[in-house]
C-alpha atoms as a PDB file:
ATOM      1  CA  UNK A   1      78.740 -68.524  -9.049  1.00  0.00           C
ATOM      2  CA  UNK A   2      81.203 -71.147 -10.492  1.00  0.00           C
ATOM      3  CA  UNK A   3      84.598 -70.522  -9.424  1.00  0.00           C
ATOM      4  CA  UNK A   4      85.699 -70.924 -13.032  1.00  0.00           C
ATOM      5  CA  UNK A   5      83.502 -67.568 -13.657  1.00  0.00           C
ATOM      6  CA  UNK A   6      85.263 -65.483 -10.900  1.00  0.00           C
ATOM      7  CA  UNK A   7      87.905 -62.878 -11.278  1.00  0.00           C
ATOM      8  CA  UNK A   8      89.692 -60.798  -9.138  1.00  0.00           C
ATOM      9  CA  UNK A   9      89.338 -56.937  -9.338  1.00  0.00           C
ATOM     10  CA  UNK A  10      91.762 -55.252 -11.338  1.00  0.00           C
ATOM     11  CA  UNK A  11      91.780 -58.336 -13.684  1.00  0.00           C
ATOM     12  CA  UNK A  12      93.033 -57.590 -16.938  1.00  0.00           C
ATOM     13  CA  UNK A  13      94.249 -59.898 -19.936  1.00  0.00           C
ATOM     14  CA  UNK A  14      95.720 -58.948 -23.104  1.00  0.00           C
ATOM     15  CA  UNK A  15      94.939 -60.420 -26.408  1.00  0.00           C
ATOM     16  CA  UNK A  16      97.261 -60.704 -29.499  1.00  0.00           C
ATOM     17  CA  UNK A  17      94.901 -58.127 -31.159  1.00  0.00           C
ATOM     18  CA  UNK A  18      94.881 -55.682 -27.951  1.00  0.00           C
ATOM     19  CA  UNK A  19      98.878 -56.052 -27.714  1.00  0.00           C
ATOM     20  CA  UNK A  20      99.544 -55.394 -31.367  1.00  0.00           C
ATOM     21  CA  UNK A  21      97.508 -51.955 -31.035  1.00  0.00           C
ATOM     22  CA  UNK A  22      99.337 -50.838 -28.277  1.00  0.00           C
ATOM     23  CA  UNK A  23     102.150 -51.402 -30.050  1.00  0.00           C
ATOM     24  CA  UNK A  24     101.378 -49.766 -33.622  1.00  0.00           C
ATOM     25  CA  UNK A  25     100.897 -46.873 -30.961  1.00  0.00           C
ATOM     26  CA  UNK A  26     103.383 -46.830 -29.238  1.00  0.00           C
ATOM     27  CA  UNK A  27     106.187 -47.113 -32.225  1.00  0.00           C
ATOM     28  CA  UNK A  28     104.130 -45.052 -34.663  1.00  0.00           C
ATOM     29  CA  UNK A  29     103.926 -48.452 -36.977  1.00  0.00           C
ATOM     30  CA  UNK A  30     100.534 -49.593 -39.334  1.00  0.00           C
ATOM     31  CA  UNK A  31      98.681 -52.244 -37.764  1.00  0.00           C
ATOM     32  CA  UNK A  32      99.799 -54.608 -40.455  1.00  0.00           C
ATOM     33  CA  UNK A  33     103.442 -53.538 -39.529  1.00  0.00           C
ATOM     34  CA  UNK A  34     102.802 -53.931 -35.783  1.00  0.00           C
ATOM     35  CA  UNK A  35     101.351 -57.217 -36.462  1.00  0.00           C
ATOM     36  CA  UNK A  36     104.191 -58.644 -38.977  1.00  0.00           C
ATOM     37  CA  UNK A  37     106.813 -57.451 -35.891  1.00  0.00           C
ATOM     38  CA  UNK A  38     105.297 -59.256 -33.061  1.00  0.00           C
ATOM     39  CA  UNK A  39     104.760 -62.585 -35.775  1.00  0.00           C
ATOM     40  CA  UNK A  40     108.150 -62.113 -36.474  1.00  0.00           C
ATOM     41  CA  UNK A  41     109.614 -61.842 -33.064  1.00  0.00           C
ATOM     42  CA  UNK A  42     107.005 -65.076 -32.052  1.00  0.00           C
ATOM     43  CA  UNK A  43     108.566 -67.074 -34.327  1.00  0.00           C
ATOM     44  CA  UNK A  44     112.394 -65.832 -33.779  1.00  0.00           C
ATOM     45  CA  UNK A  45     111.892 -66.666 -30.282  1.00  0.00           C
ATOM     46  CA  UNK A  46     110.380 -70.289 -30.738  1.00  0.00           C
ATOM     47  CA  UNK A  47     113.134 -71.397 -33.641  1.00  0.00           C
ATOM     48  CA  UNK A  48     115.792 -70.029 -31.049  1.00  0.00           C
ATOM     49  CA  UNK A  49     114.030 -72.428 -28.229  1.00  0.00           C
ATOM     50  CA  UNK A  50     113.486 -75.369 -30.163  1.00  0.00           C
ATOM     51  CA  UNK A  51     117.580 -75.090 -30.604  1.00  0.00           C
ATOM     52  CA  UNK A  52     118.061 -75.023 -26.890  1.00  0.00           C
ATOM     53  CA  UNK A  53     118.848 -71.534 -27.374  1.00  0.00           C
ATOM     54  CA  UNK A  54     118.189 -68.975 -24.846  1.00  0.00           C
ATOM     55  CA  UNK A  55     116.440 -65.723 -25.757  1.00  0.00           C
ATOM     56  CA  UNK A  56     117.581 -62.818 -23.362  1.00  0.00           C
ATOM     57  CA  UNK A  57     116.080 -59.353 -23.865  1.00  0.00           C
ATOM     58  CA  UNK A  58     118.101 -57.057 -21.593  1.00  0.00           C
ATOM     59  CA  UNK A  59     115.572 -55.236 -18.807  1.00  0.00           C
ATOM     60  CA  UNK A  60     112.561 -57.665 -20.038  1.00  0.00           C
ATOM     61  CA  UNK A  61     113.606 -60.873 -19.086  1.00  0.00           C
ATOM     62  CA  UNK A  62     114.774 -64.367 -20.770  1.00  0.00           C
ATOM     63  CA  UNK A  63     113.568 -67.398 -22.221  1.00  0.00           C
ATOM     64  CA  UNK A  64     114.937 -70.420 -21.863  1.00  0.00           C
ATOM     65  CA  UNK A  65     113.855 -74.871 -22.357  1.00  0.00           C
ATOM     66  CA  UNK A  66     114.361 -76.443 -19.274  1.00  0.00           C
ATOM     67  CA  UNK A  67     113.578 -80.665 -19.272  1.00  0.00           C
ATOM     68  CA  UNK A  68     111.266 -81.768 -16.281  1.00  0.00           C
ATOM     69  CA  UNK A  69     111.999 -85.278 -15.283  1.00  0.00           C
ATOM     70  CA  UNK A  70     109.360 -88.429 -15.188  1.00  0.00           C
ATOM     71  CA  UNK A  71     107.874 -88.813 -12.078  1.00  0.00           C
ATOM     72  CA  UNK A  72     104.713 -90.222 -10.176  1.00  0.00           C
ATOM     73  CA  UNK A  73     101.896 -88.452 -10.012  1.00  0.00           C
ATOM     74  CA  UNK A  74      97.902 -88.572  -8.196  1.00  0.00           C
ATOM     75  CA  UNK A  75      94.717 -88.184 -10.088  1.00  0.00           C
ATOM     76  CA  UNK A  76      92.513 -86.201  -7.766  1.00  0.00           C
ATOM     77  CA  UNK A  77      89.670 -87.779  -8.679  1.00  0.00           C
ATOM     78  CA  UNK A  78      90.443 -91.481  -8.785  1.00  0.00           C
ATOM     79  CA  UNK A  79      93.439 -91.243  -6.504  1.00  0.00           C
ATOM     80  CA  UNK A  80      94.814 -93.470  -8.613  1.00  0.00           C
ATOM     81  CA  UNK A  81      98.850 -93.353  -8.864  1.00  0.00           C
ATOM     82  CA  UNK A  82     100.202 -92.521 -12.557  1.00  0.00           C
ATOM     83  CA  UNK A  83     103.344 -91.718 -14.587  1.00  0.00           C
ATOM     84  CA  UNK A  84     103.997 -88.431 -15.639  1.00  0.00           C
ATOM     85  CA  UNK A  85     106.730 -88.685 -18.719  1.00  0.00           C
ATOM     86  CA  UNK A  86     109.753 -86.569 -18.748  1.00  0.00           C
ATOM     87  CA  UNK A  87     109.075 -83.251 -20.864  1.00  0.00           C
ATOM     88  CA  UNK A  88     110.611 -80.155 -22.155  1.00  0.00           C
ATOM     89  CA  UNK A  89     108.341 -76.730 -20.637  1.00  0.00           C
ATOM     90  CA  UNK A  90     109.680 -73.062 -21.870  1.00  0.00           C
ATOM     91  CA  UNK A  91     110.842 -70.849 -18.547  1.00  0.00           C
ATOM     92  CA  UNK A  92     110.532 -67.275 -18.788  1.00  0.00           C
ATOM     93  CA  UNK A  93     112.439 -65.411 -15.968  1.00  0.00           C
ATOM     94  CA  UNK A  94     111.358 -61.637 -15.787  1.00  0.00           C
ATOM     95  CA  UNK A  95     114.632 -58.932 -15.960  1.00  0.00           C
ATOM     96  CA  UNK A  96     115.347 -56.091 -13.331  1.00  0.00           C
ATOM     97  CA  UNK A  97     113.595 -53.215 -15.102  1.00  0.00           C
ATOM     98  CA  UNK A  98     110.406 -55.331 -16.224  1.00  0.00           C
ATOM     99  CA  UNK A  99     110.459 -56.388 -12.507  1.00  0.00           C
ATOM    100  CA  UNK A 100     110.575 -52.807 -10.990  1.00  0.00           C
ATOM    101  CA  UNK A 101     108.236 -51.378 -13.483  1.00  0.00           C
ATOM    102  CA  UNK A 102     105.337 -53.891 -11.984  1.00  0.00           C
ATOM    103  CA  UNK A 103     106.459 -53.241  -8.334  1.00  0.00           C
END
């Protein structure tokens, strides 16, 4: 068995389809509606971080652009030494209740 193939038990991933479901059912929305919320909230959120805005949703958790500096890195397979540039990665720092609620 590759280790690529191998998941741990109680492995579960959510698609876009599977979350917009869950939440047509959960609000009582259409499908279409569910779907037009979370495109809407997708692209909200990334115009906000492309700003250098921070997106904070109270008991969820935030989002925020934070810049990673150049540095030297190893290819594992060569050894070799390399640059890495400098780049901007999106954070996401979970809130207190989101937290709790998976404790």
């Amino acid at each position: 068995m590759a280790c690529m193939d191998f998941k741990p038990k109680n492995f579960f991933k959510m698609n876009k389809t599977q979350l917009i479901d869950a939440m047509a059912a959960g609000a009582g929305l259409s499908k279409v509606d569910a779907k037009k919320a979370l495109e809407s909230f997708i692209s909200a959120t990334g115009d906000a971080l492309t700003q250098g805005d921070k997106v904070a949703l109270v008991g969820f958790g935030s989002f925020s652009v934070s810049e990673r500096n150049a540095r030297t890195g190893r290819n594992p397979q060569t050894g070799a030494t390399i640059n890495i540039a400098a780049k901007k990665v999106i954070r996401f720092k979970a809130g207190a209740e989101l937290s709790a609620n998976v404790k």
